[in-house]
C-alpha atoms as a PDB file:
ATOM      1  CA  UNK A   1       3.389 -16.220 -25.888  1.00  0.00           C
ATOM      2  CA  UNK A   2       0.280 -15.194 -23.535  1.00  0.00           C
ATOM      3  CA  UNK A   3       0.396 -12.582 -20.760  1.00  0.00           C
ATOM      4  CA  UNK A   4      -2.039 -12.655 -17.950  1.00  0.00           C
ATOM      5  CA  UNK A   5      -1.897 -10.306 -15.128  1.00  0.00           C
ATOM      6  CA  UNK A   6      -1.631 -11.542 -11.637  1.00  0.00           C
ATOM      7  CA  UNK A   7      -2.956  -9.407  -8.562  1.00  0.00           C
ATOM      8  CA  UNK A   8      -0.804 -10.593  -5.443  1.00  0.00           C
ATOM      9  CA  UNK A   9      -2.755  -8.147  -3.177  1.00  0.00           C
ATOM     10  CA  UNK A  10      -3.027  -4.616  -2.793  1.00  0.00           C
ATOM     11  CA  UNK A  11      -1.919  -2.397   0.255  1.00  0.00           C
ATOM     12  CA  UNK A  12      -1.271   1.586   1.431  1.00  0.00           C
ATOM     13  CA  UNK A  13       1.644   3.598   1.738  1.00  0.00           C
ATOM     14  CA  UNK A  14       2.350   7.256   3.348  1.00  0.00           C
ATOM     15  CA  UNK A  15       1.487   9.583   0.677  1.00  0.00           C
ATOM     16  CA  UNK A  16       4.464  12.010   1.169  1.00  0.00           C
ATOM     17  CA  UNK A  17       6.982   8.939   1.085  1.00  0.00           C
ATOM     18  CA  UNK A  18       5.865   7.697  -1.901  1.00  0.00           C
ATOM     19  CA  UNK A  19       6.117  11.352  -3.570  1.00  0.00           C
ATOM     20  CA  UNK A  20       9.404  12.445  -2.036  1.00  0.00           C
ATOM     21  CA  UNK A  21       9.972  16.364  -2.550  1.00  0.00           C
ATOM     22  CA  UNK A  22       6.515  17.061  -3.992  1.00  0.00           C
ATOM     23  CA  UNK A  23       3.530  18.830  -2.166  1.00  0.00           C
ATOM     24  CA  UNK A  24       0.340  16.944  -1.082  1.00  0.00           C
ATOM     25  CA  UNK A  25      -1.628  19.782  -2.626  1.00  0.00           C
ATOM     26  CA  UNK A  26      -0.362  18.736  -5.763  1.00  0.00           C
ATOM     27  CA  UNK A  27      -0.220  14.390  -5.886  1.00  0.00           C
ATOM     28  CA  UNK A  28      -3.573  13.955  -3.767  1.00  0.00           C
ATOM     29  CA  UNK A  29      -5.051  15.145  -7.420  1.00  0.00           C
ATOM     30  CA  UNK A  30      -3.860  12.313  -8.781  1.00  0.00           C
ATOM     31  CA  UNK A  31      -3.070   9.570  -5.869  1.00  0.00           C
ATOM     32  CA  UNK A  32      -6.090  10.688  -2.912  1.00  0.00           C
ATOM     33  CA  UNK A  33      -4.864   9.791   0.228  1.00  0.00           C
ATOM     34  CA  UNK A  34      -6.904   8.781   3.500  1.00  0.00           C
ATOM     35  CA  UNK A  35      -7.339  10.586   6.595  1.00  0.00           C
ATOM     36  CA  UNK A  36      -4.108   8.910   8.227  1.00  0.00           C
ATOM     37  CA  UNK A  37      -2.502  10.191   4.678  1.00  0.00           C
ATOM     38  CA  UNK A  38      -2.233   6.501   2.969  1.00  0.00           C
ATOM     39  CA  UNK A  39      -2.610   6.071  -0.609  1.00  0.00           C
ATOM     40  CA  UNK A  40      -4.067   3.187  -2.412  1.00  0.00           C
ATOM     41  CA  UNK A  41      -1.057   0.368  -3.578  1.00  0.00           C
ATOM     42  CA  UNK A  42      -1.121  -2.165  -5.875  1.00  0.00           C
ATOM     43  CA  UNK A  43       1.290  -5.546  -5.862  1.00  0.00           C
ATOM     44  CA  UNK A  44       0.509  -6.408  -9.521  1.00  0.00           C
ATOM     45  CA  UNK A  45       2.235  -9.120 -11.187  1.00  0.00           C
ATOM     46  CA  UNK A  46       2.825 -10.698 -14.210  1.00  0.00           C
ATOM     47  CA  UNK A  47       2.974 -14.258 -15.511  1.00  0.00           C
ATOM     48  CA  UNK A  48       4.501 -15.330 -19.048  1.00  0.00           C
ATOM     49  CA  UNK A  49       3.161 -18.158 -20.678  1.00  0.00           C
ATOM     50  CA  UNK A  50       5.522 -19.305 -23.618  1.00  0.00           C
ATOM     51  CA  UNK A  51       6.016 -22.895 -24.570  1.00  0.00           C
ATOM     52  CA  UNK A  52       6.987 -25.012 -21.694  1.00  0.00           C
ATOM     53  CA  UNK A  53       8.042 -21.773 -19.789  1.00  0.00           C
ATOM     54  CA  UNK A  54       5.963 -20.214 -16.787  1.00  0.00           C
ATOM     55  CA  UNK A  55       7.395 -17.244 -15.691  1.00  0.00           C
ATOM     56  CA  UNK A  56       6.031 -14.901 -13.213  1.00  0.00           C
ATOM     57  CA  UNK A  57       7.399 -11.415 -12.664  1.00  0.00           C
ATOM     58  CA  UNK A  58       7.213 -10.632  -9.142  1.00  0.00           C
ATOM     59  CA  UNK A  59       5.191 -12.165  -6.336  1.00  0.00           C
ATOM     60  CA  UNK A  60       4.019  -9.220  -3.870  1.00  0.00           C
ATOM     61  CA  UNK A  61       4.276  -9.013   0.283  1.00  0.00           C
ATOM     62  CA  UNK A  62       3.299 -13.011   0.621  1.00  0.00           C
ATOM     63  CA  UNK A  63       1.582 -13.832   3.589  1.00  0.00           C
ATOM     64  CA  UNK A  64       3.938 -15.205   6.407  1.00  0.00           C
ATOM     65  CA  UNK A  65       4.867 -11.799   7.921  1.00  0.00           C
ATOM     66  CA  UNK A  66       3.558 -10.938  11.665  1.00  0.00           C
ATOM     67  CA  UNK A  67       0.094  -9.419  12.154  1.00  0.00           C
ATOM     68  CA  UNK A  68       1.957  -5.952  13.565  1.00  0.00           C
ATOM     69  CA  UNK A  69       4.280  -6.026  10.392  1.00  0.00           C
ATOM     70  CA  UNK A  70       1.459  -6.031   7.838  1.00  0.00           C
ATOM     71  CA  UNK A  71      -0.247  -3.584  10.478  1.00  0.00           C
ATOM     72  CA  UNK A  72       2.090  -1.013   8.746  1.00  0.00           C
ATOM     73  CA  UNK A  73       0.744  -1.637   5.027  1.00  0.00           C
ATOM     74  CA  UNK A  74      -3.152  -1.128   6.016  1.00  0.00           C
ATOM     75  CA  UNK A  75      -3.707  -4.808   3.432  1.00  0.00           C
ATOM     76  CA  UNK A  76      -7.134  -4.247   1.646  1.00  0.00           C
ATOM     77  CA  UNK A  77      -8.717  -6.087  -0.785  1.00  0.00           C
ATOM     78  CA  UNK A  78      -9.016  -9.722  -1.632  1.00  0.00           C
ATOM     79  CA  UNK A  79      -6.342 -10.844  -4.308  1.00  0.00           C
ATOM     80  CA  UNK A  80      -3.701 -13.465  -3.490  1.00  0.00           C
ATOM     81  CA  UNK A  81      -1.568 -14.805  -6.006  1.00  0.00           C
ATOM     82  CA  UNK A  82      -2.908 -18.150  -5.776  1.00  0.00           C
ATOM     83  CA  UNK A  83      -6.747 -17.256  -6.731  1.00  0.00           C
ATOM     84  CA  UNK A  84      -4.779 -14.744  -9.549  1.00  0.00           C
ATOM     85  CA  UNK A  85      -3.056 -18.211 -10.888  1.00  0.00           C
ATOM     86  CA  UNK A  86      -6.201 -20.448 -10.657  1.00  0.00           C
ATOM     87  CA  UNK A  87      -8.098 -17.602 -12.344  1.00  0.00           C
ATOM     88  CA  UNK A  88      -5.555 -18.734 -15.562  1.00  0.00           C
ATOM     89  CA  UNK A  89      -5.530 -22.262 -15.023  1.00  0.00           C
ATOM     90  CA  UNK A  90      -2.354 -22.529 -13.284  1.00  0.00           C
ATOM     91  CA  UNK A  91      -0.788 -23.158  -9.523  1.00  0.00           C
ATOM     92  CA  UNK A  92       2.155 -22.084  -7.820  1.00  0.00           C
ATOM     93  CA  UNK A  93       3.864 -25.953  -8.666  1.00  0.00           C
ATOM     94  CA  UNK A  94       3.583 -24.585 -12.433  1.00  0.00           C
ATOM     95  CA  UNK A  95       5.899 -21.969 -12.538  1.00  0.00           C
ATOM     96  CA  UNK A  96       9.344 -22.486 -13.950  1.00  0.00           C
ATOM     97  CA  UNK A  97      10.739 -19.271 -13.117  1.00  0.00           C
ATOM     98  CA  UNK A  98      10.674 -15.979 -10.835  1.00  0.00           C
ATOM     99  CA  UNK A  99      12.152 -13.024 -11.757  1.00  0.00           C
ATOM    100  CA  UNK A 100      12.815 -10.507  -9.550  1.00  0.00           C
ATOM    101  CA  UNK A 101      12.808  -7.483 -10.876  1.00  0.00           C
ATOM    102  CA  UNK A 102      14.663  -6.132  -7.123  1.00  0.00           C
ATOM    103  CA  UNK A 103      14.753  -7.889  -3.352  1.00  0.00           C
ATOM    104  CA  UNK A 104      12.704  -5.201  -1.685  1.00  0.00           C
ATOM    105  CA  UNK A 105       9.855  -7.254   0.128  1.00  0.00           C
ATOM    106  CA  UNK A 106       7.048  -5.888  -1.577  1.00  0.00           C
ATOM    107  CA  UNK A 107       8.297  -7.552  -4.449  1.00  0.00           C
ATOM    108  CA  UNK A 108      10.167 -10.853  -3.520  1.00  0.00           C
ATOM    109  CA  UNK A 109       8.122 -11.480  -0.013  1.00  0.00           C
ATOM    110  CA  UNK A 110       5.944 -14.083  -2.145  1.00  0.00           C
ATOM    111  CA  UNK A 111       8.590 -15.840  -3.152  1.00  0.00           C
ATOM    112  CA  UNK A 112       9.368 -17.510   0.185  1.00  0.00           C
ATOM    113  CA  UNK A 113       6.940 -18.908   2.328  1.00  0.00           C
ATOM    114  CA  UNK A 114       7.414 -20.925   5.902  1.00  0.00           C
ATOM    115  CA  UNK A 115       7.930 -25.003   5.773  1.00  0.00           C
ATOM    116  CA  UNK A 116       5.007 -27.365   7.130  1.00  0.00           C
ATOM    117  CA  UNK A 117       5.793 -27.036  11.000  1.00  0.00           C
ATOM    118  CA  UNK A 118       6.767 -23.361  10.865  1.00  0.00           C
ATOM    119  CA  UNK A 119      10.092 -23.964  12.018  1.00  0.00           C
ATOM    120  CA  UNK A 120      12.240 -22.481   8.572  1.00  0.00           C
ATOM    121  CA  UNK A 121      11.515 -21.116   5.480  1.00  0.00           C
ATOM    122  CA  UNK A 122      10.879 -23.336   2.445  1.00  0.00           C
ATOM    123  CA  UNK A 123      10.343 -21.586  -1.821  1.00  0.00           C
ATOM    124  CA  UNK A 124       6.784 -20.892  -1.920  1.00  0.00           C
ATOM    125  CA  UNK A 125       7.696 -22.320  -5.655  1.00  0.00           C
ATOM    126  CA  UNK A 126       9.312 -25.597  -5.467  1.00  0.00           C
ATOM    127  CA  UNK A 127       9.949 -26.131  -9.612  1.00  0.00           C
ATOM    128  CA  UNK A 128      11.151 -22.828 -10.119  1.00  0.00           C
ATOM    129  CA  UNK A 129      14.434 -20.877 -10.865  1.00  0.00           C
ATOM    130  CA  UNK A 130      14.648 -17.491  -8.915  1.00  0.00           C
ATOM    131  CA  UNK A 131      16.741 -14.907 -11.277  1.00  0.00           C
ATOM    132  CA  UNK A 132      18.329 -12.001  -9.468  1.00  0.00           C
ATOM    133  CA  UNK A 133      21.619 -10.725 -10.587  1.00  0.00           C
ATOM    134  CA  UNK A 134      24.895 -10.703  -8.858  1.00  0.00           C
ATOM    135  CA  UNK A 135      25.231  -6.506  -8.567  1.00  0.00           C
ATOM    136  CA  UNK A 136      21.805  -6.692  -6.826  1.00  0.00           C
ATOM    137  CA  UNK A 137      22.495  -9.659  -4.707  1.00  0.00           C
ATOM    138  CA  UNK A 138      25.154  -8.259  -2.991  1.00  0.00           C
ATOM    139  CA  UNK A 139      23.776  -5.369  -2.777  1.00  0.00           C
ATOM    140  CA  UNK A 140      20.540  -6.895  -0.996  1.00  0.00           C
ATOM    141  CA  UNK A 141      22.166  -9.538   0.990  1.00  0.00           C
ATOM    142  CA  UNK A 142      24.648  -6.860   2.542  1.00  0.00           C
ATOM    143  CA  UNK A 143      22.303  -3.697   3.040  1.00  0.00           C
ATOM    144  CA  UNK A 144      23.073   0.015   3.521  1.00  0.00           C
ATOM    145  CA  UNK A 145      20.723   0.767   6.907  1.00  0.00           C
ATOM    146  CA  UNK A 146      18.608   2.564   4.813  1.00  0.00           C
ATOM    147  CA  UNK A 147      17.371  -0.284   2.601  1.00  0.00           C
ATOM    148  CA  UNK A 148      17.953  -2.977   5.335  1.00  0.00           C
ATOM    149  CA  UNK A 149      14.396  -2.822   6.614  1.00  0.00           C
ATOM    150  CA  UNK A 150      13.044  -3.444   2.526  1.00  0.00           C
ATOM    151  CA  UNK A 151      15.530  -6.229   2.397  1.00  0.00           C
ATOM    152  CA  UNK A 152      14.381  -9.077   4.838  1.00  0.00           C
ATOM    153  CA  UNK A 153      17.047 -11.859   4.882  1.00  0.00           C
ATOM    154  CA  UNK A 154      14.280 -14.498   5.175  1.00  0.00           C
ATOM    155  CA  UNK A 155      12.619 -13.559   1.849  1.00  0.00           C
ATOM    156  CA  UNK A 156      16.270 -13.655   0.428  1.00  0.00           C
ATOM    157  CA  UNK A 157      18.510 -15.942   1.648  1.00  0.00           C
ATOM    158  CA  UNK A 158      16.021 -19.380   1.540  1.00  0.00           C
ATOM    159  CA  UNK A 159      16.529 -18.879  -2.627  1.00  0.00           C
ATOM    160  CA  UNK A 160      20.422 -19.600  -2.408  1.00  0.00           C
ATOM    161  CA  UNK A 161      20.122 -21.786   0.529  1.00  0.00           C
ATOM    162  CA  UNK A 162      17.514 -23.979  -1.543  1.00  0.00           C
ATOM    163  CA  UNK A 163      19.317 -24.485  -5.020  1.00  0.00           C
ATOM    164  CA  UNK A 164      17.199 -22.032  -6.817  1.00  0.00           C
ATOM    165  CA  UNK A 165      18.800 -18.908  -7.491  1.00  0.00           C
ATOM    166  CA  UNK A 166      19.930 -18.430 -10.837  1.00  0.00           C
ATOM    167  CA  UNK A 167      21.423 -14.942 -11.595  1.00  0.00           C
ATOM    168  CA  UNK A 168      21.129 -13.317 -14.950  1.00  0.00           C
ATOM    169  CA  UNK A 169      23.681 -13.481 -17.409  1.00  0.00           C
ATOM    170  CA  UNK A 170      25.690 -10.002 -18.698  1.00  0.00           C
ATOM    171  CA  UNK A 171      24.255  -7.834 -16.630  1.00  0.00           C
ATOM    172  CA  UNK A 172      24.926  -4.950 -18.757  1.00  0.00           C
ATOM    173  CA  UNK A 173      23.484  -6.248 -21.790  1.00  0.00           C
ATOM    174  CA  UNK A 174      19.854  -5.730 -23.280  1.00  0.00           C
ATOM    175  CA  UNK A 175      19.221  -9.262 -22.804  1.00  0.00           C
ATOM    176  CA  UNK A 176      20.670 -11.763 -21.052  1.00  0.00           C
ATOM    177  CA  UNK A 177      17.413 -13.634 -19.436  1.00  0.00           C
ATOM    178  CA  UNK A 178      15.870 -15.997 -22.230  1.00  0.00           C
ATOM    179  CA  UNK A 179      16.968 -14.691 -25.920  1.00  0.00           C
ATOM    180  CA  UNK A 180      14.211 -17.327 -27.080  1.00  0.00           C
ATOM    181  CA  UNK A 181      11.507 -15.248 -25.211  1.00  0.00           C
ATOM    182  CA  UNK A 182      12.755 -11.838 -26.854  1.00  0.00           C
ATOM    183  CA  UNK A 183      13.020 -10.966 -23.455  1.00  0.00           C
ATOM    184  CA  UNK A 184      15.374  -7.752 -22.740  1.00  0.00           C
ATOM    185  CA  UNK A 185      16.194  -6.063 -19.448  1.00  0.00           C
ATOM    186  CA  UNK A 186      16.797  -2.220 -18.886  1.00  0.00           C
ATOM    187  CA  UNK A 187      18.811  -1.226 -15.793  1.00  0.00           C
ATOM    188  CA  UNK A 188      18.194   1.266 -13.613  1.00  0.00           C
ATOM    189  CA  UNK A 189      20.077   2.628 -10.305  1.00  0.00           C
ATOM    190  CA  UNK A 190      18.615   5.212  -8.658  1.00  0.00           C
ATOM    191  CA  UNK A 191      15.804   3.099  -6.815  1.00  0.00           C
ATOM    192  CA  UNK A 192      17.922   0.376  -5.836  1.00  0.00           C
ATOM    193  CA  UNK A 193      21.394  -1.707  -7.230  1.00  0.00           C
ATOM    194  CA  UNK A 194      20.593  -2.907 -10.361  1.00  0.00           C
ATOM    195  CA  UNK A 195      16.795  -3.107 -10.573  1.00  0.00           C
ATOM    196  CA  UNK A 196      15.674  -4.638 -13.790  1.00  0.00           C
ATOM    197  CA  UNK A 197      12.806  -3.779 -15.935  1.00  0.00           C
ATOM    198  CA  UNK A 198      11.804  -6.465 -18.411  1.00  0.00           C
ATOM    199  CA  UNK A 199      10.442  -5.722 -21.606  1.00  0.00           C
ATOM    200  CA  UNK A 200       8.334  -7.926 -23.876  1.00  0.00           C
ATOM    201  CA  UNK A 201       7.446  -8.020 -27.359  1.00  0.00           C
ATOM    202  CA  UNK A 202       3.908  -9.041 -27.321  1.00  0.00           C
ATOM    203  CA  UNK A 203       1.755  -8.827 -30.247  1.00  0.00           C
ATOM    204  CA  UNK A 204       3.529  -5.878 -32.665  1.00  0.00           C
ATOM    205  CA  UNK A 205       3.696  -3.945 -28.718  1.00  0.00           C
ATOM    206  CA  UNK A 206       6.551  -3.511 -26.698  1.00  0.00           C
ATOM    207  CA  UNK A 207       5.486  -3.519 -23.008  1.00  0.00           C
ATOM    208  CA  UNK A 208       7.713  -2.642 -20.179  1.00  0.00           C
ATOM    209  CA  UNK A 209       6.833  -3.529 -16.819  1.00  0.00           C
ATOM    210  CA  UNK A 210       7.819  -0.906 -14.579  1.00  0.00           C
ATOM    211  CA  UNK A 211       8.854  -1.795 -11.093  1.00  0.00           C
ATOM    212  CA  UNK A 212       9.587   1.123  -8.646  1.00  0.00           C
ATOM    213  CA  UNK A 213      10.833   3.331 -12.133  1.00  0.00           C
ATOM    214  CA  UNK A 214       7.434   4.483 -12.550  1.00  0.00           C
ATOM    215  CA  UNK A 215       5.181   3.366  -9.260  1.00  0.00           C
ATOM    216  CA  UNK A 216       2.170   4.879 -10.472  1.00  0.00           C
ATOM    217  CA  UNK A 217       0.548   7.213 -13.296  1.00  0.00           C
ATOM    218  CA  UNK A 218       0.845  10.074 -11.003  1.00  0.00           C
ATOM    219  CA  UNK A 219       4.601   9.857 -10.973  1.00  0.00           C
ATOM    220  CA  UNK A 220       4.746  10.446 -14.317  1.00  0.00           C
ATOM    221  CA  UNK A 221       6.713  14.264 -14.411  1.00  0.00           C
ATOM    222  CA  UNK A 222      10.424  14.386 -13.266  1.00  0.00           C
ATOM    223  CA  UNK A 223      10.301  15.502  -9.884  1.00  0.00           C
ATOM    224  CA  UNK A 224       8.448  13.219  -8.564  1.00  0.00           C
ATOM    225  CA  UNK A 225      10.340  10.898  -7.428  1.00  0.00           C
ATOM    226  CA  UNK A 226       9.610   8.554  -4.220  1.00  0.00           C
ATOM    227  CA  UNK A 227      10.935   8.960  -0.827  1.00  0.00           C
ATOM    228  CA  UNK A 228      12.039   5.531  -0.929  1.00  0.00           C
ATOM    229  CA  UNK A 229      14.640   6.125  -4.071  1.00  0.00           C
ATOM    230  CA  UNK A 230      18.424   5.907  -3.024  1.00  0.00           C
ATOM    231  CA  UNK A 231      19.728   7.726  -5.201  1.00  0.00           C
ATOM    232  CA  UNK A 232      16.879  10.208  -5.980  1.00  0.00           C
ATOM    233  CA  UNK A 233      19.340  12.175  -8.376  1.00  0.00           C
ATOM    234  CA  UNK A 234      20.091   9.266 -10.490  1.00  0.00           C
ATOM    235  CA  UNK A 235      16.356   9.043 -10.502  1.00  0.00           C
ATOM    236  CA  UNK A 236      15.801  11.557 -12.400  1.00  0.00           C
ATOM    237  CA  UNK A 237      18.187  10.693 -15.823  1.00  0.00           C
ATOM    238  CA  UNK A 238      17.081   7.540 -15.560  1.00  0.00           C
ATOM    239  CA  UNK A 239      13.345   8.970 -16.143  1.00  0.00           C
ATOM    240  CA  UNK A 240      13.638  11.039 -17.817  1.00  0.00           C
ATOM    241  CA  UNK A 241      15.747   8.827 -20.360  1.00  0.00           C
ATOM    242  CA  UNK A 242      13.347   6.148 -20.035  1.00  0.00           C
ATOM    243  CA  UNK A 243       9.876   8.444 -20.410  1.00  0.00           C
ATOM    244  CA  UNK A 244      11.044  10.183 -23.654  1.00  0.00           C
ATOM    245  CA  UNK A 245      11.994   6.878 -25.693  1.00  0.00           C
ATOM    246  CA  UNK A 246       8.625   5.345 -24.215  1.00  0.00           C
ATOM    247  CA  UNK A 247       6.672   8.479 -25.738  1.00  0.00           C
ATOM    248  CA  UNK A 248       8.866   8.311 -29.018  1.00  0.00           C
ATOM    249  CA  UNK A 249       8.579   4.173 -29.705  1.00  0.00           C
ATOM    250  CA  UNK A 250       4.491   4.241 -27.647  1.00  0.00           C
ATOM    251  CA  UNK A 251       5.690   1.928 -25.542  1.00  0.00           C
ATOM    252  CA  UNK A 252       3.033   0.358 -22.760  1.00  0.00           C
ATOM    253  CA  UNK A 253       3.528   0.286 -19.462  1.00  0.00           C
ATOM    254  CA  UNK A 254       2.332  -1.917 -17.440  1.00  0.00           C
ATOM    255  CA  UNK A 255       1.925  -1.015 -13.950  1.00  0.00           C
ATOM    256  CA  UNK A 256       3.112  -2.854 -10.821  1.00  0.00           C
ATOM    257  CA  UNK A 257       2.113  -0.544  -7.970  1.00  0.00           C
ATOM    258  CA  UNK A 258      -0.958   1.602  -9.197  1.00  0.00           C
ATOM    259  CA  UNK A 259      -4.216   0.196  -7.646  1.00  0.00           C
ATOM    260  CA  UNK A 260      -6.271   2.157 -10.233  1.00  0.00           C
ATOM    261  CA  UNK A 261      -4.449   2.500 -13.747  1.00  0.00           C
ATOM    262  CA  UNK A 262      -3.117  -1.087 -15.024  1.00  0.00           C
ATOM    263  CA  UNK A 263      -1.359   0.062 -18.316  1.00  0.00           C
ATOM    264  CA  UNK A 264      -0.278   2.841 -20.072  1.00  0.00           C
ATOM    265  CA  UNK A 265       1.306   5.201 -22.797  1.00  0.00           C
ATOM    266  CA  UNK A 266       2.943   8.624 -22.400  1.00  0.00           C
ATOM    267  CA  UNK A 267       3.586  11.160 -24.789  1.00  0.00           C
ATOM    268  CA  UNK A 268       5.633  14.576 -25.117  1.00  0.00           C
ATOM    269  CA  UNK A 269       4.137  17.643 -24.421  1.00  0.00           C
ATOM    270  CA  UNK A 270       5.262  21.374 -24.176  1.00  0.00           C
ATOM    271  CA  UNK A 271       5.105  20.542 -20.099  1.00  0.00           C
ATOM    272  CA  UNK A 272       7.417  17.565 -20.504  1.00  0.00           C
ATOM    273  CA  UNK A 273       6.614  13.824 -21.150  1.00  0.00           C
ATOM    274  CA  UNK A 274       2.767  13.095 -19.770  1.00  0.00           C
ATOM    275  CA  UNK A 275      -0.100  10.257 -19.435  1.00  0.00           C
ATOM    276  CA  UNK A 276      -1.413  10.073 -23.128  1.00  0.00           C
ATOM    277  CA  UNK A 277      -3.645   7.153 -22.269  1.00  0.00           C
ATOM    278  CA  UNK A 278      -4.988   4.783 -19.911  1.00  0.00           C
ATOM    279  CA  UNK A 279      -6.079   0.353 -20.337  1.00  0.00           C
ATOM    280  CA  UNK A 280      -7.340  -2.358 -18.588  1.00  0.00           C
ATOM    281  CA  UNK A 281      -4.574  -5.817 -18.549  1.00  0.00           C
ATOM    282  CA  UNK A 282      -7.900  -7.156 -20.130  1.00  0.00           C
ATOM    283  CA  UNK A 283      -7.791  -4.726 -23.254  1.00  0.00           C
ATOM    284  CA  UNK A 284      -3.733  -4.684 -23.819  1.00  0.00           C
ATOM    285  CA  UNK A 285      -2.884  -8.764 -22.889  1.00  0.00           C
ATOM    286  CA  UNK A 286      -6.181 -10.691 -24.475  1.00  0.00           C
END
C-alpha cells in the first residue's frame, strides 16, 4: 500500500463559525484570522494506492460552482486535484473508488463535474465507485434547513443517477469498506449523519483521517467545537472518546482542513488531551 496526499485547493472560513462557543481572543493564537475575520482552510485529500485499487478520500469544492458562490470561500492558492494526481503519476480516469467520508460540498463538490456542453452534470470520475452509506444518504439527499445549503443536490444526486454509488456495507461495524485493505471506519454523529472516518494501517502506524471530527490542530481541546456541528453536544463524547484512545494507541492524524499542520499526534496532559507533535505528509507517507 502507498499513501500520497492530494491538495484539492485551499479556501477561508469565518473564524467564529468554525470555533463555535469559543472566544477569538483565544483561537486567533492558534488559527490567525484576516481583517474580514477569515481563517486559512485546507481541502486536503488522500489517495490509496494498493494493488489494482485507487482510492481517493475526498475530492474538495471542485470547480463548477458560480463565481459569487466561491466569492463566499475567499479560494487562494494554486492546488487542484488534477496537478495533486499528476504530481503521483496518476489522472482522474485512474481512480477506482471515492469515498466520501460525508456529502457536505467541501468534501464531495469534486466529485461531480458539468458534461461537455454544460447542459447536466456528468462524475468528474468516470471508472469509479462512489461509497456513501445509506444513514448518510438519506440524511443528505433529504436535508434539515440547516445543512441544506452544505448539501447541494447537484454534487449528490449525479452519483445515483450515473450507476456509481455504492454504499458501505454494516454500517455499524469497524469495517465494512475493503477487509483486504485493512481498512476500518469509525462513526461519528455530532457533525453530520453518519460521517465516517477511515483508518489505515500503514507501515506499523495507524492513521486516521479526520474529516470535520478534528478540522484543525487548534480544535484540539473539548470545547471547541465548530459552528457548523449539528449536534454540538454529541460533539463533544465523540471527542473526547476519540482524542483519548488516539493519545493512548499514538495514533496520526492526518488532517483534511488545516492549511498549516498536515499530520499529527496528541497526548494526555493534566489540561486534557493536547498537540504532542506536528509532520509533513512527506515525513509520515514516504
Amino acid at each position: 500500500m502507498k499513501l500520497y496526499p492530494i491538495e484539492s485547493g485551499n479556501f477561508k472560513l469565518d473564524g467564529g463559525a468554525m470555533f463555535g462557543v469559543v472566544p477569538k481572543t483565544i483561537w486567533n493564537k492558534t488559527n490567525p484570522a484576516d481583517a474580514n475575520n477569515l481563517i486559512d482552510i485546507a481541502a486536503r485529500c488522500l489517495l490509496i494506492e494498493d494493488g489494482n485499487r485507487l482510492i481517493l478520500i475526498d475530492t474538495g469544492m471542485g470547480d463548477k460552482q458560480s463565481e459569487k458562490f466561491f466569492g463566499y470561500y475567499s479560494l487562494w492558492g494554486s492546488h487542484t486535484i488534477d496537478k495533486s494526481l499528476a504530481k503521483y503519476g496518476f489522472s482522474r480516469d485512474d481512480i477506482t473508488d471515492v469515498f466520501q467520508t460525508h456529502l457536505h460540498f467541501d468534501h464531495c463538490g469534486g466529485s461531480i463535474q458539468w458534461n461537455k456542453d454544460k447542459t447536466g452534470y456528468e462524475p468528474a470520475f468516470k471508472n469509479a465507485k462512489f461509497w456513501s452509506n445509506e444513514n448518510h444518504w438519506e440524511w443528505a439527499t433529504k436535508p434539515n434547513p440547516r445543512e441544506k445549503a452544505s448539501f447541494l443536490k447537484e454534487n449528490i444526486l449525479p452519483m445515483q443517477e450515473s450507476g456509481q454509488l455504492e454504499f458501505v456495507k454494516r454500517p455499524e461495524g469497524d469495517y465494512g469498506f475493503s477487509e483486504e485493505l485493512n481498512f476500518g471506519i469509525f462513526y461519528v454523529d455530532g457533525h453530520t449523519e453518519k460521517m465516517m472516518l477511515p483508518k489505515l494501517q500503514y507501515q506499523n502506524k495507524t492513521i486516521y483521517f479526520m474529516a470535520d471530527l478534528l478540522p484543525t490542530a487548534g480544535h484540539i481541546p473539548l470545547p471547541y467545537v465548530m459552528g457548523y456541528d449539528t449536534r454540538p453536544l454529541l460533539t463533544l463524547p465523540e471527542k473526547e472518546k476519540f482524542l483519548k484512545e488516539a493519545a493512548a494507541n499514538n495514533y496520526y492524524l492526518f488532517l483534511e482542513h488545516d492549511a498549516h499542520n498536515q499530520i499529527i499526534t496528541v497526548e494526555e496532559t493534566d489540561r486534557g488531551v493536547r498537540l504532542k507533535d506536528v509532520f509533513t505528509c512527506d515525513e509520515i507517507l514516504r
